[in-house]
PDB file of N, CA and C in Angstrom:
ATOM      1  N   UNK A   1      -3.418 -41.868 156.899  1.00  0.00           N
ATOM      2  CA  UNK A   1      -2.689 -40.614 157.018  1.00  0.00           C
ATOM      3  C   UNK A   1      -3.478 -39.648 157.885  1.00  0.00           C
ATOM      4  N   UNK A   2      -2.658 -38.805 158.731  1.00  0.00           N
ATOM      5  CA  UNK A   2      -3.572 -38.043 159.650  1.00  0.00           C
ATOM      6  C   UNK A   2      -3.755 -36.641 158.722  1.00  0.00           C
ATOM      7  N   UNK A   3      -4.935 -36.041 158.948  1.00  0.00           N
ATOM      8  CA  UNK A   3      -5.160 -34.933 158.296  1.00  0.00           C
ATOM      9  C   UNK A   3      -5.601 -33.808 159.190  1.00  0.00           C
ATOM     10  N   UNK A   4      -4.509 -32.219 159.022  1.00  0.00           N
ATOM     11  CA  UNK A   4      -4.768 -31.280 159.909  1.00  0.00           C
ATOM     12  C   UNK A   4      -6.039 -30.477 159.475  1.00  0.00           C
ATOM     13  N   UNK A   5      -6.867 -30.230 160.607  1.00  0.00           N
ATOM     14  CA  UNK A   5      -7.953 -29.367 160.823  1.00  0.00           C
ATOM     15  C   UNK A   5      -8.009 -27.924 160.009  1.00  0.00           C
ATOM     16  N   UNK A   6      -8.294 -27.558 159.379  1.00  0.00           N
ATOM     17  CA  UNK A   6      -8.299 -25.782 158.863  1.00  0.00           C
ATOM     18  C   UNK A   6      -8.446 -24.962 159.807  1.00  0.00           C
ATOM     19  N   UNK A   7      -8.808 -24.911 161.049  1.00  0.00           N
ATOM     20  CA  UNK A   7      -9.089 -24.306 161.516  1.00  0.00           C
ATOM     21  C   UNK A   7      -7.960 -24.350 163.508  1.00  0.00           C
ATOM     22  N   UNK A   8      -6.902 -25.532 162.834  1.00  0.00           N
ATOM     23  CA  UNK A   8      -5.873 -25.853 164.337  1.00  0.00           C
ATOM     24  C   UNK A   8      -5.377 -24.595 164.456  1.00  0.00           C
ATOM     25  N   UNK A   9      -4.766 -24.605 166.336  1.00  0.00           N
ATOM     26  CA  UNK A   9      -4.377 -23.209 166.517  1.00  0.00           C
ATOM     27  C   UNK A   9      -3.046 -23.549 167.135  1.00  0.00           C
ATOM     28  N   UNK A  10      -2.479 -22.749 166.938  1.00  0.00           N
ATOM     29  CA  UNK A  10      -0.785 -22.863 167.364  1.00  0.00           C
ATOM     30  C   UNK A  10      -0.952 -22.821 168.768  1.00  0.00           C
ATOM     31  N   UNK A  11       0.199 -22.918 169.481  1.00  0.00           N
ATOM     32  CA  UNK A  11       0.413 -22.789 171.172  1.00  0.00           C
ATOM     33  C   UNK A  11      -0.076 -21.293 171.334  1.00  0.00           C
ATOM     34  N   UNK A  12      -0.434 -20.004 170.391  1.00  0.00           N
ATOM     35  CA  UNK A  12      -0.723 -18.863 170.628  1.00  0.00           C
ATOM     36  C   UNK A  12      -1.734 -18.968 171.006  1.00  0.00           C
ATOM     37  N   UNK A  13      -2.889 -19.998 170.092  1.00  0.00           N
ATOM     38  CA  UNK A  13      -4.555 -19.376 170.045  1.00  0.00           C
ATOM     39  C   UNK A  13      -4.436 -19.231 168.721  1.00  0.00           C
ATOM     40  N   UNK A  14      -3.648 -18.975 167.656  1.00  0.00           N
ATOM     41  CA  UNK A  14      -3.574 -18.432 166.187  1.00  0.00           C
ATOM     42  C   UNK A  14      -4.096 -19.584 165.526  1.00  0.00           C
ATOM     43  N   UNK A  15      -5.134 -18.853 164.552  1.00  0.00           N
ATOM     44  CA  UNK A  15      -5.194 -20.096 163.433  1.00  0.00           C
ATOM     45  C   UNK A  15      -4.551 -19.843 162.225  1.00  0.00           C
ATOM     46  N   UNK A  16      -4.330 -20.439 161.043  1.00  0.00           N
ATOM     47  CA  UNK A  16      -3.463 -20.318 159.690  1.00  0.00           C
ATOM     48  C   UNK A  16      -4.178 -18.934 159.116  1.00  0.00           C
ATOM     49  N   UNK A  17      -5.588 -18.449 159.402  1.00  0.00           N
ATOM     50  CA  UNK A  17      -6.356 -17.659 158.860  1.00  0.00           C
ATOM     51  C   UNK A  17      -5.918 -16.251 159.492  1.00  0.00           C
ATOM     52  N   UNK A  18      -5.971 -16.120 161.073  1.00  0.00           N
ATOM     53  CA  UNK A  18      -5.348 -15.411 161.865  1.00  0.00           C
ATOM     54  C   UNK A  18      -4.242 -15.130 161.753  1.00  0.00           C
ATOM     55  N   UNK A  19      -3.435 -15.804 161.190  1.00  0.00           N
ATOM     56  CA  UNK A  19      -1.950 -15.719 161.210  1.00  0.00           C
ATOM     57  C   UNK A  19      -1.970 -14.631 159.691  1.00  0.00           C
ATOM     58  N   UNK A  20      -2.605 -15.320 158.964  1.00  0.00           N
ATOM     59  CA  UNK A  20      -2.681 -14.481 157.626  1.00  0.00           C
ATOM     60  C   UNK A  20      -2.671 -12.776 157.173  1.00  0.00           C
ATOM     61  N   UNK A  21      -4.038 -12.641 158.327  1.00  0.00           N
ATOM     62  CA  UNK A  21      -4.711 -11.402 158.869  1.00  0.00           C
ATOM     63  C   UNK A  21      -3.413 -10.949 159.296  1.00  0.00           C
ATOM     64  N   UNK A  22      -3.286 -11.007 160.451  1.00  0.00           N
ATOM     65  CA  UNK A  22      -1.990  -9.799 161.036  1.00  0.00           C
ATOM     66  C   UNK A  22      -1.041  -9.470 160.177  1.00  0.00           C
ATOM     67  N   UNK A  23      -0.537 -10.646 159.262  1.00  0.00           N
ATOM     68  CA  UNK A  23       0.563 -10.143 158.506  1.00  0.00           C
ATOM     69  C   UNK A  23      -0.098  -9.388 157.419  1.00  0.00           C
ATOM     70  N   UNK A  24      -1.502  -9.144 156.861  1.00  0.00           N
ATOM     71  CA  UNK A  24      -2.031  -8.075 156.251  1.00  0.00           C
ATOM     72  C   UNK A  24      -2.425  -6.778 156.645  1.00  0.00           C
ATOM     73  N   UNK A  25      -2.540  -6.757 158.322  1.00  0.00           N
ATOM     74  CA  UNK A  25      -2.227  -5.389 159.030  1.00  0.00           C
ATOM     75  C   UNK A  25      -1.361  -5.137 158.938  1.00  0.00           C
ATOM     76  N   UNK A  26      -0.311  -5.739 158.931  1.00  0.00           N
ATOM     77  CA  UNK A  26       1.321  -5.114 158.853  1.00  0.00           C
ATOM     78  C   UNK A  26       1.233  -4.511 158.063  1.00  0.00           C
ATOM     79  N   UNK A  27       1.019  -5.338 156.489  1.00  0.00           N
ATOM     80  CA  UNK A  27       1.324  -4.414 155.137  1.00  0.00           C
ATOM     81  C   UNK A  27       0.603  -3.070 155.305  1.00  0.00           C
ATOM     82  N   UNK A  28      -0.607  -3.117 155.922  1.00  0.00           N
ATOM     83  CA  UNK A  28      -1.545  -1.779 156.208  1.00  0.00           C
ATOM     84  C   UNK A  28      -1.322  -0.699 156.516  1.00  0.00           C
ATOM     85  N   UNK A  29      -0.744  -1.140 157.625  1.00  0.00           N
ATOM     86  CA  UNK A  29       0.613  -0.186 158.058  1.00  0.00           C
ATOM     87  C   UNK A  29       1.778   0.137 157.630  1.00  0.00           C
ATOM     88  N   UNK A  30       2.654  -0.568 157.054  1.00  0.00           N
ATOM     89  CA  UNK A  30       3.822   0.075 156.506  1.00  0.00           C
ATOM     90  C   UNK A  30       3.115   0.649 155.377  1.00  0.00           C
ATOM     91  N   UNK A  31       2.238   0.102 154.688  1.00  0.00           N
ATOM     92  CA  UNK A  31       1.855   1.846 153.650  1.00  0.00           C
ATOM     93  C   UNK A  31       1.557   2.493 154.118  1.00  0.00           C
ATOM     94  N   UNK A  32       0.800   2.470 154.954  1.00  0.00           N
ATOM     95  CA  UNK A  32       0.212   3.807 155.646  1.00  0.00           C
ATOM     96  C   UNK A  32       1.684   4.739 155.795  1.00  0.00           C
ATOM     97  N   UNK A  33       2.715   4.045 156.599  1.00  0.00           N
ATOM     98  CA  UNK A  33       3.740   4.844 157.116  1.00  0.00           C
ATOM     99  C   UNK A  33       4.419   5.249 156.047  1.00  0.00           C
ATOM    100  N   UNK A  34       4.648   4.317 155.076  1.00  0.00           N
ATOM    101  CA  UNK A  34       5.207   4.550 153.447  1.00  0.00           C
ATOM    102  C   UNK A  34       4.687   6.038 152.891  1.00  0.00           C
ATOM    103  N   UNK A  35       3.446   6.190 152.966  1.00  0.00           N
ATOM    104  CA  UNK A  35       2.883   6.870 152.419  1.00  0.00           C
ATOM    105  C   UNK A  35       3.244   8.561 153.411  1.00  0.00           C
ATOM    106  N   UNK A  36       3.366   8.497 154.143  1.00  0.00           N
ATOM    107  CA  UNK A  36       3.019   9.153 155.246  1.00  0.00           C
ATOM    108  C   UNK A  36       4.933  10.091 154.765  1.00  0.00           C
ATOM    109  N   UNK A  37       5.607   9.466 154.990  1.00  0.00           N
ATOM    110  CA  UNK A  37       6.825   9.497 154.702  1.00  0.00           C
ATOM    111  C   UNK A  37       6.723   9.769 153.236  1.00  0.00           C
ATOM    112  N   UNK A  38       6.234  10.079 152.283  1.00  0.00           N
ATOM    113  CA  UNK A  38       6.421  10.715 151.226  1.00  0.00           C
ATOM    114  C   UNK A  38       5.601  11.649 150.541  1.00  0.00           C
ATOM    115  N   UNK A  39       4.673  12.043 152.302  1.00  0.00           N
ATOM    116  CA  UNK A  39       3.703  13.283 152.406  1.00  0.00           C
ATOM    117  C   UNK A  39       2.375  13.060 150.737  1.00  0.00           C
ATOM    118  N   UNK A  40       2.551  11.975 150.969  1.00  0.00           N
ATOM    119  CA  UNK A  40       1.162  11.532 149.601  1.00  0.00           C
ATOM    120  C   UNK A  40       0.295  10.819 150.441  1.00  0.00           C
ATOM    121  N   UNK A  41      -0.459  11.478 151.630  1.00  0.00           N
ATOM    122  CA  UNK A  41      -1.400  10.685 152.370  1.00  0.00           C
ATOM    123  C   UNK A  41      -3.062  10.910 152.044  1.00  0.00           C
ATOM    124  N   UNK A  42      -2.882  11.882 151.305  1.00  0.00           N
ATOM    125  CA  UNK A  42      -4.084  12.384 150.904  1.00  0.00           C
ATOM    126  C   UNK A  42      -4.515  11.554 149.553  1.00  0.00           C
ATOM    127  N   UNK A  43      -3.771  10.882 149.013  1.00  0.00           N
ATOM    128  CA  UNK A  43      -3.650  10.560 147.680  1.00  0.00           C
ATOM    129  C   UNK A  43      -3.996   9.137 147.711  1.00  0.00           C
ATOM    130  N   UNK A  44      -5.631   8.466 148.026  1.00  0.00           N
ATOM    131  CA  UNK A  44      -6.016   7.577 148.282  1.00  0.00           C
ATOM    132  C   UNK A  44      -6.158   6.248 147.369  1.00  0.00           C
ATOM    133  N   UNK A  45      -6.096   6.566 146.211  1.00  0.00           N
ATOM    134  CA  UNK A  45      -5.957   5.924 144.970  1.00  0.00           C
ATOM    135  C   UNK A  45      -4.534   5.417 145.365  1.00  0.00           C
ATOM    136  N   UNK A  46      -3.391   6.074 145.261  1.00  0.00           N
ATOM    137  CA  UNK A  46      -2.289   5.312 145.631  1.00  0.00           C
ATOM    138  C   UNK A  46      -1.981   4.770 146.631  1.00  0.00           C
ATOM    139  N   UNK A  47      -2.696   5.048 147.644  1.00  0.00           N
ATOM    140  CA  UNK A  47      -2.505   4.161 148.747  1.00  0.00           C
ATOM    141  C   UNK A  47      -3.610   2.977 148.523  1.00  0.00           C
ATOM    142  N   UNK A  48      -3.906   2.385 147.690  1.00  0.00           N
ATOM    143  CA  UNK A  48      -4.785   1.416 147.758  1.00  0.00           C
ATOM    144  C   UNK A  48      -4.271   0.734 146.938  1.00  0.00           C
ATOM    145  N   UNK A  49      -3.774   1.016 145.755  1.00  0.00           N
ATOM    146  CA  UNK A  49      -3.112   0.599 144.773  1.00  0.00           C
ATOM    147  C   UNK A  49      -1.406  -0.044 145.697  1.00  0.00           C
ATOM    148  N   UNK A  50      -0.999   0.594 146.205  1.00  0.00           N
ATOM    149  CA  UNK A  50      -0.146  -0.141 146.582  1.00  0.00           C
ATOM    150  C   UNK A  50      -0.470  -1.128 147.555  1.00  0.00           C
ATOM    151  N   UNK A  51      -1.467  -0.878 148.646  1.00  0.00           N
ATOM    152  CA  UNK A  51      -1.924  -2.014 149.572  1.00  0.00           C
ATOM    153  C   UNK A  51      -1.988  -2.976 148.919  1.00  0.00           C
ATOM    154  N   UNK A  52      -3.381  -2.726 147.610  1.00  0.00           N
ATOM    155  CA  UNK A  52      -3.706  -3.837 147.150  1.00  0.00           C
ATOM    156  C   UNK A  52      -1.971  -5.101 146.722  1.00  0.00           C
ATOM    157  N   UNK A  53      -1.189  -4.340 145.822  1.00  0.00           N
ATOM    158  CA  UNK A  53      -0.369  -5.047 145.465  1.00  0.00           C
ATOM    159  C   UNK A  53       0.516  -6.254 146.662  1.00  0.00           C
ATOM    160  N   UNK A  54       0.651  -4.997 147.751  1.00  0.00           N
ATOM    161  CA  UNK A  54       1.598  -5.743 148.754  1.00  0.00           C
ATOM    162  C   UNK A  54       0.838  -6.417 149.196  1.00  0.00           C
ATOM    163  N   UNK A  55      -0.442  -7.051 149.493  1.00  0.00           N
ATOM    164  CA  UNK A  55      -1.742  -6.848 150.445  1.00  0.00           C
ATOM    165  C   UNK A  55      -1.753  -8.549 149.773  1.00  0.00           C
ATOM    166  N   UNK A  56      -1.457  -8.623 148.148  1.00  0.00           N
ATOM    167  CA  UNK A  56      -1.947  -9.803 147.760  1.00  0.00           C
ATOM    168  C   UNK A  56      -1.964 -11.075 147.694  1.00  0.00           C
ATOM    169  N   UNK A  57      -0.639 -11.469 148.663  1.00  0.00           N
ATOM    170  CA  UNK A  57       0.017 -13.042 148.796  1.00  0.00           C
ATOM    171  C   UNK A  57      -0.815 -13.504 149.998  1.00  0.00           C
ATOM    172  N   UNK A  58      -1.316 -12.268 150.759  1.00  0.00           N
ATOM    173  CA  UNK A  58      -2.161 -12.550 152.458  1.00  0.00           C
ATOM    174  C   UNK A  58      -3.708 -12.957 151.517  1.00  0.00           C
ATOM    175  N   UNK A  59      -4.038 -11.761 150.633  1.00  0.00           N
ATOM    176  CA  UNK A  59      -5.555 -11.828 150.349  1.00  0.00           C
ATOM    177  C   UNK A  59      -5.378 -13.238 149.652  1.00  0.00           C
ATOM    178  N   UNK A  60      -4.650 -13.785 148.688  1.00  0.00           N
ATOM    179  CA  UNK A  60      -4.447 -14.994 148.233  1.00  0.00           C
ATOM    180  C   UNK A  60      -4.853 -16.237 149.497  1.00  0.00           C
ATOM    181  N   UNK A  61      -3.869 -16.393 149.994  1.00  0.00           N
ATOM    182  CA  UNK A  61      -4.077 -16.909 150.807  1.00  0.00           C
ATOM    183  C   UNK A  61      -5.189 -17.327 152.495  1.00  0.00           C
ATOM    184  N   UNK A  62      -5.625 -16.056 152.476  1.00  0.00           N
ATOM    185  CA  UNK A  62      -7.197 -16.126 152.936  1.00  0.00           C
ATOM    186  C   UNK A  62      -7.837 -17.109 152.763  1.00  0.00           C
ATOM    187  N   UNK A  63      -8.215 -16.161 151.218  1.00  0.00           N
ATOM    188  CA  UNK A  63      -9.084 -17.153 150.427  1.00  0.00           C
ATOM    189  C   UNK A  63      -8.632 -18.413 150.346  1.00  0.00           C
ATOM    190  N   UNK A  64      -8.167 -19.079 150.300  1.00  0.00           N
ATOM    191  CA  UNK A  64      -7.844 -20.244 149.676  1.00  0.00           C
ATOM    192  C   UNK A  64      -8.088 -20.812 150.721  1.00  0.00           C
ATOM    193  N   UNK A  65      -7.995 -20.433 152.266  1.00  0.00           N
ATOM    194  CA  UNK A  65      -8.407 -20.759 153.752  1.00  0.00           C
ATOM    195  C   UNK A  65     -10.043 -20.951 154.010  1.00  0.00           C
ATOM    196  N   UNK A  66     -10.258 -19.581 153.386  1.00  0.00           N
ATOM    197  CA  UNK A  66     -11.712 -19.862 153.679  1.00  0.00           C
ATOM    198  C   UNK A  66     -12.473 -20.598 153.065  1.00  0.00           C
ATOM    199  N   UNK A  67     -11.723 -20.407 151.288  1.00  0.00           N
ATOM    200  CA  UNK A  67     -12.257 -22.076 150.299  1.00  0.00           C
ATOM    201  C   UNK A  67     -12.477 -23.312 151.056  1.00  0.00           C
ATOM    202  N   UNK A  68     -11.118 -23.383 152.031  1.00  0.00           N
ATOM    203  CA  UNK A  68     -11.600 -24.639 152.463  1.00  0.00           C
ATOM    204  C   UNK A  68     -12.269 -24.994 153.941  1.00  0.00           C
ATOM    205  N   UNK A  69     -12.947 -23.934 153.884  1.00  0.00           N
ATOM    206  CA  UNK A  69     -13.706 -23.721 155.319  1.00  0.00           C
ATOM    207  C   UNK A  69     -12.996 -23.723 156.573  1.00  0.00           C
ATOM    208  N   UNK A  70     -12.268 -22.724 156.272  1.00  0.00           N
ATOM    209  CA  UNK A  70     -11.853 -22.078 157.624  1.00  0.00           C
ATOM    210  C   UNK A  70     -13.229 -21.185 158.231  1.00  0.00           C
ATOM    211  N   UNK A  71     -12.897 -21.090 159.786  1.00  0.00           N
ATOM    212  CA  UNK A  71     -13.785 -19.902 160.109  1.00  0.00           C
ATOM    213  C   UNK A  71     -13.702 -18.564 159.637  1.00  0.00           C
ATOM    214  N   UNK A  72     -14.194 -17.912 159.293  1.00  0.00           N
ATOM    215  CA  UNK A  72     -13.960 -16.794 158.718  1.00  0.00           C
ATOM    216  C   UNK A  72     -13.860 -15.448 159.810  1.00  0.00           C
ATOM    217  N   UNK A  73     -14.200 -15.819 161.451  1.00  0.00           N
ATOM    218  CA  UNK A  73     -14.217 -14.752 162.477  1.00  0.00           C
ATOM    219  C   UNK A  73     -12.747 -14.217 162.497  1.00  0.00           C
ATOM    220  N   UNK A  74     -12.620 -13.412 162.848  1.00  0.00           N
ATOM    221  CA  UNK A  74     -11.047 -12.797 162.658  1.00  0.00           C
ATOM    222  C   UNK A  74     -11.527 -11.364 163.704  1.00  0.00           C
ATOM    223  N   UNK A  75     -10.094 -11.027 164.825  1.00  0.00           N
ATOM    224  CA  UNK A  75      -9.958  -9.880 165.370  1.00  0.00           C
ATOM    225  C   UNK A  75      -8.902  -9.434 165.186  1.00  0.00           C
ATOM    226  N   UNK A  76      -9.540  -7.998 164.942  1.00  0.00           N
ATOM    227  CA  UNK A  76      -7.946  -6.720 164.392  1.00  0.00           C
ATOM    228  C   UNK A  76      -7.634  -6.508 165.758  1.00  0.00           C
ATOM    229  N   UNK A  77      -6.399  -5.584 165.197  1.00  0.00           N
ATOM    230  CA  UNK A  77      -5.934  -5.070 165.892  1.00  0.00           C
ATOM    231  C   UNK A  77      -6.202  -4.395 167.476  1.00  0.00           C
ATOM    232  N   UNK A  78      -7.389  -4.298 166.924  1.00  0.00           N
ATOM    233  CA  UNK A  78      -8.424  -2.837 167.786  1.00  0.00           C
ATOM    234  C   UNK A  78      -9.415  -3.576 168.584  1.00  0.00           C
ATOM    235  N   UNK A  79      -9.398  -5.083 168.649  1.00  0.00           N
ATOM    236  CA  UNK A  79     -10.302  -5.826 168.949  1.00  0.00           C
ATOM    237  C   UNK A  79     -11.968  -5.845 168.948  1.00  0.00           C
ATOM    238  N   UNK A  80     -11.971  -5.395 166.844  1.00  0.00           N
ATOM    239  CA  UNK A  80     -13.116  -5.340 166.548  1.00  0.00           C
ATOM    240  C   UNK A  80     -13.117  -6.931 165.659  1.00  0.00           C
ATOM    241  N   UNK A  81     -14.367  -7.635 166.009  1.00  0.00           N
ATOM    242  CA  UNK A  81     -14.825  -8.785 165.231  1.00  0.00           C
ATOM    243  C   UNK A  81     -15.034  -8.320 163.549  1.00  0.00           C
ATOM    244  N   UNK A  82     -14.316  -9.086 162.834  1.00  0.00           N
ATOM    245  CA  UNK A  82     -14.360  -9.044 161.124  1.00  0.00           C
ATOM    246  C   UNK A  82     -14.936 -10.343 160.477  1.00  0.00           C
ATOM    247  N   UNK A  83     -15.267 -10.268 159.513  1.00  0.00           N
ATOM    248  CA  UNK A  83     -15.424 -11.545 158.729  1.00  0.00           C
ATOM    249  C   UNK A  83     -14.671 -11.575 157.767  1.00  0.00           C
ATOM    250  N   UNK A  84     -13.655 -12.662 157.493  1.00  0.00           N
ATOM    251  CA  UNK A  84     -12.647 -12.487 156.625  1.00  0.00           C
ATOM    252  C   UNK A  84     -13.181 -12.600 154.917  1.00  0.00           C
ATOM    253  N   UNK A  85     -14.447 -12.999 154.865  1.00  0.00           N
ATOM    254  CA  UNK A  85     -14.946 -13.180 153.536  1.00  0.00           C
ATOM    255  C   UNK A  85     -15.050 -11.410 153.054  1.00  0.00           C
ATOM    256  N   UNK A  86     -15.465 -11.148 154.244  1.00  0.00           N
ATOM    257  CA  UNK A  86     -15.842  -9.365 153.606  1.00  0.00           C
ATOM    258  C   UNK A  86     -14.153  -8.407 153.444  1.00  0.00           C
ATOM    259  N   UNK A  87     -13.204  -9.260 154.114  1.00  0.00           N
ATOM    260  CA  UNK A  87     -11.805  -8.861 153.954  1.00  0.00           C
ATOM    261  C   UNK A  87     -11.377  -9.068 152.982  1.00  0.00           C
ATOM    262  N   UNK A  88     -11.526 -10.159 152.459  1.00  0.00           N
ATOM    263  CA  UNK A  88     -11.360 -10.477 151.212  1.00  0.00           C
ATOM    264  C   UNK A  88     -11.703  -9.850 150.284  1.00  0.00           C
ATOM    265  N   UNK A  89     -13.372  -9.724 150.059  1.00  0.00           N
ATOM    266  CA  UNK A  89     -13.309  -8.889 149.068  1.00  0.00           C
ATOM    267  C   UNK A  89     -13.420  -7.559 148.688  1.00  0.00           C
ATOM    268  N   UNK A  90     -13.435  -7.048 149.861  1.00  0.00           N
ATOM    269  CA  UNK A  90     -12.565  -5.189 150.094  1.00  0.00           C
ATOM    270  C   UNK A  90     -11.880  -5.263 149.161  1.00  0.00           C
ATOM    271  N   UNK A  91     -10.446  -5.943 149.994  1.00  0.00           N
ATOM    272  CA  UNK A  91      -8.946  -6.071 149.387  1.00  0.00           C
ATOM    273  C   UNK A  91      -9.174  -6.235 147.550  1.00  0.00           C
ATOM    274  N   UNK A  92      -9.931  -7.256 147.362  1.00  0.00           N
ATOM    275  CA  UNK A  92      -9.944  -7.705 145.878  1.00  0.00           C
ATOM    276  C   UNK A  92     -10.841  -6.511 144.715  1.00  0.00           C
ATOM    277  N   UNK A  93     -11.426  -5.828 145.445  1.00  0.00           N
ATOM    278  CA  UNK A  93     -12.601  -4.918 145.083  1.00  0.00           C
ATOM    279  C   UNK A  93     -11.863  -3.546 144.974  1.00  0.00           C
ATOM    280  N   UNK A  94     -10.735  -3.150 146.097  1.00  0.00           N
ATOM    281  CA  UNK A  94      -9.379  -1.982 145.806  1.00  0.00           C
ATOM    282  C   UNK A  94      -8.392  -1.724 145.332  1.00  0.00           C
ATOM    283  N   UNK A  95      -8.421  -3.748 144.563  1.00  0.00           N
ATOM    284  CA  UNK A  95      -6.769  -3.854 143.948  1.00  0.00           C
ATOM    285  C   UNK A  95      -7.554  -3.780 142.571  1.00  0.00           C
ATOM    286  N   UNK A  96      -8.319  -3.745 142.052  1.00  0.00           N
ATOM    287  CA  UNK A  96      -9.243  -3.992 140.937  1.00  0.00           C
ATOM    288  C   UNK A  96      -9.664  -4.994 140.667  1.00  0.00           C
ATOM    289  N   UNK A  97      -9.798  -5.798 141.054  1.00  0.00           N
ATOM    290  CA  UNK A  97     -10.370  -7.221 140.895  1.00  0.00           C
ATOM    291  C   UNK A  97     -11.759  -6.995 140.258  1.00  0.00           C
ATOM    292  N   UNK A  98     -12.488  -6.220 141.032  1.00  0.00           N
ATOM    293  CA  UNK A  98     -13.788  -6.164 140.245  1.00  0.00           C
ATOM    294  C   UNK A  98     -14.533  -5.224 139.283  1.00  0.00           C
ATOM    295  N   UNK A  99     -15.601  -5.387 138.595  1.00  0.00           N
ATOM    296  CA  UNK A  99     -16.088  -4.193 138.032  1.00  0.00           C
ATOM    297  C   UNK A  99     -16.459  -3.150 138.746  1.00  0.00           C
ATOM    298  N   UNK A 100     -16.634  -3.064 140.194  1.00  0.00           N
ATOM    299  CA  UNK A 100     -17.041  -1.878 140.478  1.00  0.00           C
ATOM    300  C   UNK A 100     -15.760  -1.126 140.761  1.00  0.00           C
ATOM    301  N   UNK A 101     -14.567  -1.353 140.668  1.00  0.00           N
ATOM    302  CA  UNK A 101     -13.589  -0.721 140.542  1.00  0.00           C
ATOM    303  C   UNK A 101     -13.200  -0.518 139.385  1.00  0.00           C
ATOM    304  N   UNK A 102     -12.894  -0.645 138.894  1.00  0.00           N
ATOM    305  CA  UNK A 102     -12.881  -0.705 137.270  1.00  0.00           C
ATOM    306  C   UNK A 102     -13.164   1.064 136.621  1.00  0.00           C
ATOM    307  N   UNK A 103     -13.744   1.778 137.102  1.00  0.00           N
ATOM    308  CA  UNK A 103     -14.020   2.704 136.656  1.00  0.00           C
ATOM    309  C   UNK A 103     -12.964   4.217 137.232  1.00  0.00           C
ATOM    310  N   UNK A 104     -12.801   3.469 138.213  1.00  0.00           N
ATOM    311  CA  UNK A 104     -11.029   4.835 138.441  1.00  0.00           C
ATOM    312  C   UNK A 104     -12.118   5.287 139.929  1.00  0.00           C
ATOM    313  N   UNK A 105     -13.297   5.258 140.679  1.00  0.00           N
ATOM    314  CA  UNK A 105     -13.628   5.436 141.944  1.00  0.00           C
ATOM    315  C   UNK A 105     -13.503   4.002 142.567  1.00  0.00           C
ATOM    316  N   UNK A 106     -12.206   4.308 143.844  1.00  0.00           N
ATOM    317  CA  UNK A 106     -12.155   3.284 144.592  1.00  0.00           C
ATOM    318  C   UNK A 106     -12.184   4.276 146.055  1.00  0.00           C
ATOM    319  N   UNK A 107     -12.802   3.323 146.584  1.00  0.00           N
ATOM    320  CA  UNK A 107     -12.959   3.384 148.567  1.00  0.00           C
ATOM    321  C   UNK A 107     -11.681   3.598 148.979  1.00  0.00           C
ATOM    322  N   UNK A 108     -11.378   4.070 150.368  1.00  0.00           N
ATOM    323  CA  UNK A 108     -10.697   3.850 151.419  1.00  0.00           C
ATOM    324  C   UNK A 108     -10.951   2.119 151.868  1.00  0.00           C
ATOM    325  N   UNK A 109      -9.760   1.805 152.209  1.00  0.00           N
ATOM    326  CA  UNK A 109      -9.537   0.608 152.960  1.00  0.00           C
ATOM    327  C   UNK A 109      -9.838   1.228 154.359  1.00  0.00           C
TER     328      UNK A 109
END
């Protein structure tokens, strides 16, 4: 049986990991604009809280990419170099995933 690479790239240049990423800028953005549109932009707790939620089928899926050794290099939007391991656990660290969230102070994404 032939077995695909983790790391193959479509006719774009995209890999499954890349592909992941952008569609988690999207969500980034429509909260942002979500938010923006219901003049609660200042209100950073809820904008993270909802990222995190919408944010979580991409952050799921990351991971589960990089579990299986994908590359983890990734470029935004802005064509700054990321590491998707540290994307990961932003995202997981703002939705509450961890104890250092846990206490009601969360970061800006």
């Amino acid at each position: 049986s032939v077995v695909a690479s983790i790391n193959l790239r479509d006719l774009s240049g995209q890999t499954a990991l890349g592909a992941a990423f952008d569609g988690l800028q999207q969500i980034a953005r429509y909260v942002e604009e979500a938010l923006a549109d219901l003049a609660q932009a200042d209100d950073r707790k809820l904008a993270n809280e909802m990222l995190g939620r919408a944010a979580a089928q991409h952050i799921s899926v990351m991971a589960a990419l990089l579990a299986a050794g994908a590359e983890p290099s990734l470029i935004d939007t802005d064509g700054n170099t990321l590491d998707a391991n540290t994307v990961v656990a932003t995202h997981r660290a703002l939705a509450g995933e961890s104890a250092a969230a846990s206490d009601g102070a969360k970061d800006e994404l």
